[in-house]
C-alpha atoms as a PDB file:
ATOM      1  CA  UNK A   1      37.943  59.663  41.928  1.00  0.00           C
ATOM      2  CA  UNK A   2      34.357  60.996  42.950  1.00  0.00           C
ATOM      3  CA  UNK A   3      31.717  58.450  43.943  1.00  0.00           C
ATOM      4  CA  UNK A   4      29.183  61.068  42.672  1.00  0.00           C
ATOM      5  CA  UNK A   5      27.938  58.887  39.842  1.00  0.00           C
ATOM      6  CA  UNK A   6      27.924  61.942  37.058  1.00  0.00           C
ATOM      7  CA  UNK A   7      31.324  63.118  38.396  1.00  0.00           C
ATOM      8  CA  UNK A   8      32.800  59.654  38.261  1.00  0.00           C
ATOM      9  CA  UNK A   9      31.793  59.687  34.470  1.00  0.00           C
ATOM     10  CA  UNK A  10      33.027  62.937  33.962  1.00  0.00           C
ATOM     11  CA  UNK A  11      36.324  61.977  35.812  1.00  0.00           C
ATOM     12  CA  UNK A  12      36.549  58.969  33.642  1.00  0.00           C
ATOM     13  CA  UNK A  13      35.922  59.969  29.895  1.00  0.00           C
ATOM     14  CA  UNK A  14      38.455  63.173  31.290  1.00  0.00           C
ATOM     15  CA  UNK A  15      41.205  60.674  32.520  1.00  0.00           C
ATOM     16  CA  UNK A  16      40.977  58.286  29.394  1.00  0.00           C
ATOM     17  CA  UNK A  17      41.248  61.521  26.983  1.00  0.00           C
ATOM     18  CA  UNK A  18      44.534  62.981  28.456  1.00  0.00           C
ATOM     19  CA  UNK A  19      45.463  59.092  27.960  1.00  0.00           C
ATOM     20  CA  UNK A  20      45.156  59.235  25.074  1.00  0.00           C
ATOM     21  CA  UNK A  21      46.280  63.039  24.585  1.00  0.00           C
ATOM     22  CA  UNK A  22      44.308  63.477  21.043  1.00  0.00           C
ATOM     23  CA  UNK A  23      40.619  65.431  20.625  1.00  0.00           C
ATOM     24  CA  UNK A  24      38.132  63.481  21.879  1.00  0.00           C
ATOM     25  CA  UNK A  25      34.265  63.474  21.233  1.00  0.00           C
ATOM     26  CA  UNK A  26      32.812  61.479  24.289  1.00  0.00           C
ATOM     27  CA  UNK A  27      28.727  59.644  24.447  1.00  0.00           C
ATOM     28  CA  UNK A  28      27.513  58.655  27.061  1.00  0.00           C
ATOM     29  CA  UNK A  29      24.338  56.430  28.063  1.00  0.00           C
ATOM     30  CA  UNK A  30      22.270  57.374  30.770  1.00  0.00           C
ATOM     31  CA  UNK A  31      20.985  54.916  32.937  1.00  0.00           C
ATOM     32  CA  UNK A  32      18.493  55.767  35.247  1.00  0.00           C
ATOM     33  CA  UNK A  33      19.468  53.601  38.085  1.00  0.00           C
ATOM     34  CA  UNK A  34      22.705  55.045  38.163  1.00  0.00           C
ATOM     35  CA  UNK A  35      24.695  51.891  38.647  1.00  0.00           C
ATOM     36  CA  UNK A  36      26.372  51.856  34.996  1.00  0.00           C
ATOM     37  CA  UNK A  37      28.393  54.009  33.056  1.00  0.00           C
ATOM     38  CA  UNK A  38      28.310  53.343  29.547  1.00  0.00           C
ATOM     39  CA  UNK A  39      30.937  55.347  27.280  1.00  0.00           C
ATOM     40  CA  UNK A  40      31.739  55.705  23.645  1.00  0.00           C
ATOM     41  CA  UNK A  41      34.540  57.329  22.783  1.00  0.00           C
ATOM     42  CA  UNK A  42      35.621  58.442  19.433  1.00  0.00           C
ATOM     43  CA  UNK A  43      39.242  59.746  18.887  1.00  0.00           C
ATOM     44  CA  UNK A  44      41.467  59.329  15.834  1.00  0.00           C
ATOM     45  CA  UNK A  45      44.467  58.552  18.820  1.00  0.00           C
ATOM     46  CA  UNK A  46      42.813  54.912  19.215  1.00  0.00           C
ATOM     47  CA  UNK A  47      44.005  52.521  16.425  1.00  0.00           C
ATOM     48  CA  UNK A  48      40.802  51.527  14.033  1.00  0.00           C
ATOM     49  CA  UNK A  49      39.749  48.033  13.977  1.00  0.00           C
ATOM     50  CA  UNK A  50      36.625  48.174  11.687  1.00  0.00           C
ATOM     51  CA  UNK A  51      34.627  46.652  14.803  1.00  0.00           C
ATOM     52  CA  UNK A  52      32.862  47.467  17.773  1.00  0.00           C
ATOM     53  CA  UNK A  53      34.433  45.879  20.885  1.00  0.00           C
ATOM     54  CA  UNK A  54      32.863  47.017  24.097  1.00  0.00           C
ATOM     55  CA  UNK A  55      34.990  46.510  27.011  1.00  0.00           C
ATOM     56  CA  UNK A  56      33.549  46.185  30.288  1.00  0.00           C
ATOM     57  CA  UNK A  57      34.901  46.420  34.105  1.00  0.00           C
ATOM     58  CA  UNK A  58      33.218  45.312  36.980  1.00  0.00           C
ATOM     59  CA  UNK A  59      32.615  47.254  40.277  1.00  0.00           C
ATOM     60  CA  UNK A  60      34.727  47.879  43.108  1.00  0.00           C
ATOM     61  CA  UNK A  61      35.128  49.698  46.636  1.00  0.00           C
ATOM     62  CA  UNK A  62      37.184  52.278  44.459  1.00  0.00           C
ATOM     63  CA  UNK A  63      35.305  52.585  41.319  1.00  0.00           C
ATOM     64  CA  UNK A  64      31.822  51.238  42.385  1.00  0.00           C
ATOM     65  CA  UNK A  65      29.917  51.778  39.204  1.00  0.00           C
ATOM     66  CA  UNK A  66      30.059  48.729  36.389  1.00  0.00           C
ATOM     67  CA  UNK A  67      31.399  50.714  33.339  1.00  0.00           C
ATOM     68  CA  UNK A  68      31.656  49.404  29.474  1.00  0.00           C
ATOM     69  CA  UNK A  69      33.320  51.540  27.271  1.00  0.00           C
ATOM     70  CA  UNK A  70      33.487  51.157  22.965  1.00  0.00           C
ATOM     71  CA  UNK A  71      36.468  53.190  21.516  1.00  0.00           C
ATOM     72  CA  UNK A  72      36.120  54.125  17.772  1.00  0.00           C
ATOM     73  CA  UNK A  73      37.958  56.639  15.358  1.00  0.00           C
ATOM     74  CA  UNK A  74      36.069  59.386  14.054  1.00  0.00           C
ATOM     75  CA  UNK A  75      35.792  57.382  10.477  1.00  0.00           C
ATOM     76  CA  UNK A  76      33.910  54.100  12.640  1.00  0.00           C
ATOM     77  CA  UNK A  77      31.661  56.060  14.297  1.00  0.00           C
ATOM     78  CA  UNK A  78      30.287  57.794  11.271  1.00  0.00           C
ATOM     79  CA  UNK A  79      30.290  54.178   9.882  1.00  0.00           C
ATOM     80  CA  UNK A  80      27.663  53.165  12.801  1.00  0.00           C
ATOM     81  CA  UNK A  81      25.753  56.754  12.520  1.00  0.00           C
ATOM     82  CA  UNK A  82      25.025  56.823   8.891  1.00  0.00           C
ATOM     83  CA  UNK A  83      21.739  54.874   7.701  1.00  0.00           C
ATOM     84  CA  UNK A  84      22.839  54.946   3.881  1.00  0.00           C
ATOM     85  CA  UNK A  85      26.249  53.204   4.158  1.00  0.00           C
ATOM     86  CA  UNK A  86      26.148  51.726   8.051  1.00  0.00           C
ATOM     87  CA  UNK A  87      28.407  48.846   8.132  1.00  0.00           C
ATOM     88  CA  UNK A  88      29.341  49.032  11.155  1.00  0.00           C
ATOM     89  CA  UNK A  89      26.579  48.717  14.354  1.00  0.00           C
ATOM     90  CA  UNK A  90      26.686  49.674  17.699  1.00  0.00           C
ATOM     91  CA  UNK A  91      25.281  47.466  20.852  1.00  0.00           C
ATOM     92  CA  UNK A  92      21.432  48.050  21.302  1.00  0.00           C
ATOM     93  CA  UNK A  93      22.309  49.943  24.522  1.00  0.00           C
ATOM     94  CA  UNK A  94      24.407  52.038  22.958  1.00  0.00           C
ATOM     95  CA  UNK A  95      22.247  53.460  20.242  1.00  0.00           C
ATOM     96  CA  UNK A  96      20.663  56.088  22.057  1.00  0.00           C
ATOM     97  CA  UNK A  97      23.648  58.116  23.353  1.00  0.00           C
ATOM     98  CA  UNK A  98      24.482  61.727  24.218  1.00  0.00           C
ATOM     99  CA  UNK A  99      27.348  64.062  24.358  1.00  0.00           C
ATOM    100  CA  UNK A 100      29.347  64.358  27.307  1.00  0.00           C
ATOM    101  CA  UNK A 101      31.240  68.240  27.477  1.00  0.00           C
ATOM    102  CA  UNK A 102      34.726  67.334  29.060  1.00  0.00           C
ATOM    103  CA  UNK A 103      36.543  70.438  30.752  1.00  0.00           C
ATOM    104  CA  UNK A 104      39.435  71.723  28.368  1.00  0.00           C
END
């Protein structure tokens, strides 16, 4: 896997999708030192839970960015997006996220 910060993200939310071999929607969070990657991932092929649960691995000389990652189904996510009927919330850090294009 790339050291390349953006690569290593890319090769990331690309390796956990063909885990999970299911469509895939992936966020990301961008931080501007570059020392974090910080994925949500949204995929019917993860089991729902009605909660957010970020998971979070630490550093090392193979993978040397921190990364946290919060797996949701489609019907969560729309659960933390929409203002109306939001019962669900994501992590402050999390609220500002973007789309990440994965190859096909």
């Amino acid at each position: 896997m790339s050291r390349d910060y953006e690569q290593s993200m890319q090769d990331l939310a690309e390796g956990h999708r063909d885990v999970v071999g299911e469509e895939m929607d992936v966020y990301f969070v961008p931080d501007p030192e570059r020392k974090v990657i910080r994925l949500l991932e949204v995929s019917d092929g993860f089991v729902q839970s009605g909660e957010v649960w970020p998971l979070t691995f630490r550093a090392d000389e193979d993978f040397p960015f921190l990364v946290t990652v919060i797996q949701l189904t489609k019907a969560e996510y729309e659960r933390t997006q929409d203002s109306y009927e939001r019962d669900m919330k994501l992590p402050d850090d999390f609220i500002q996220h973007e789309k990440l294009e994965l190859a096909r």
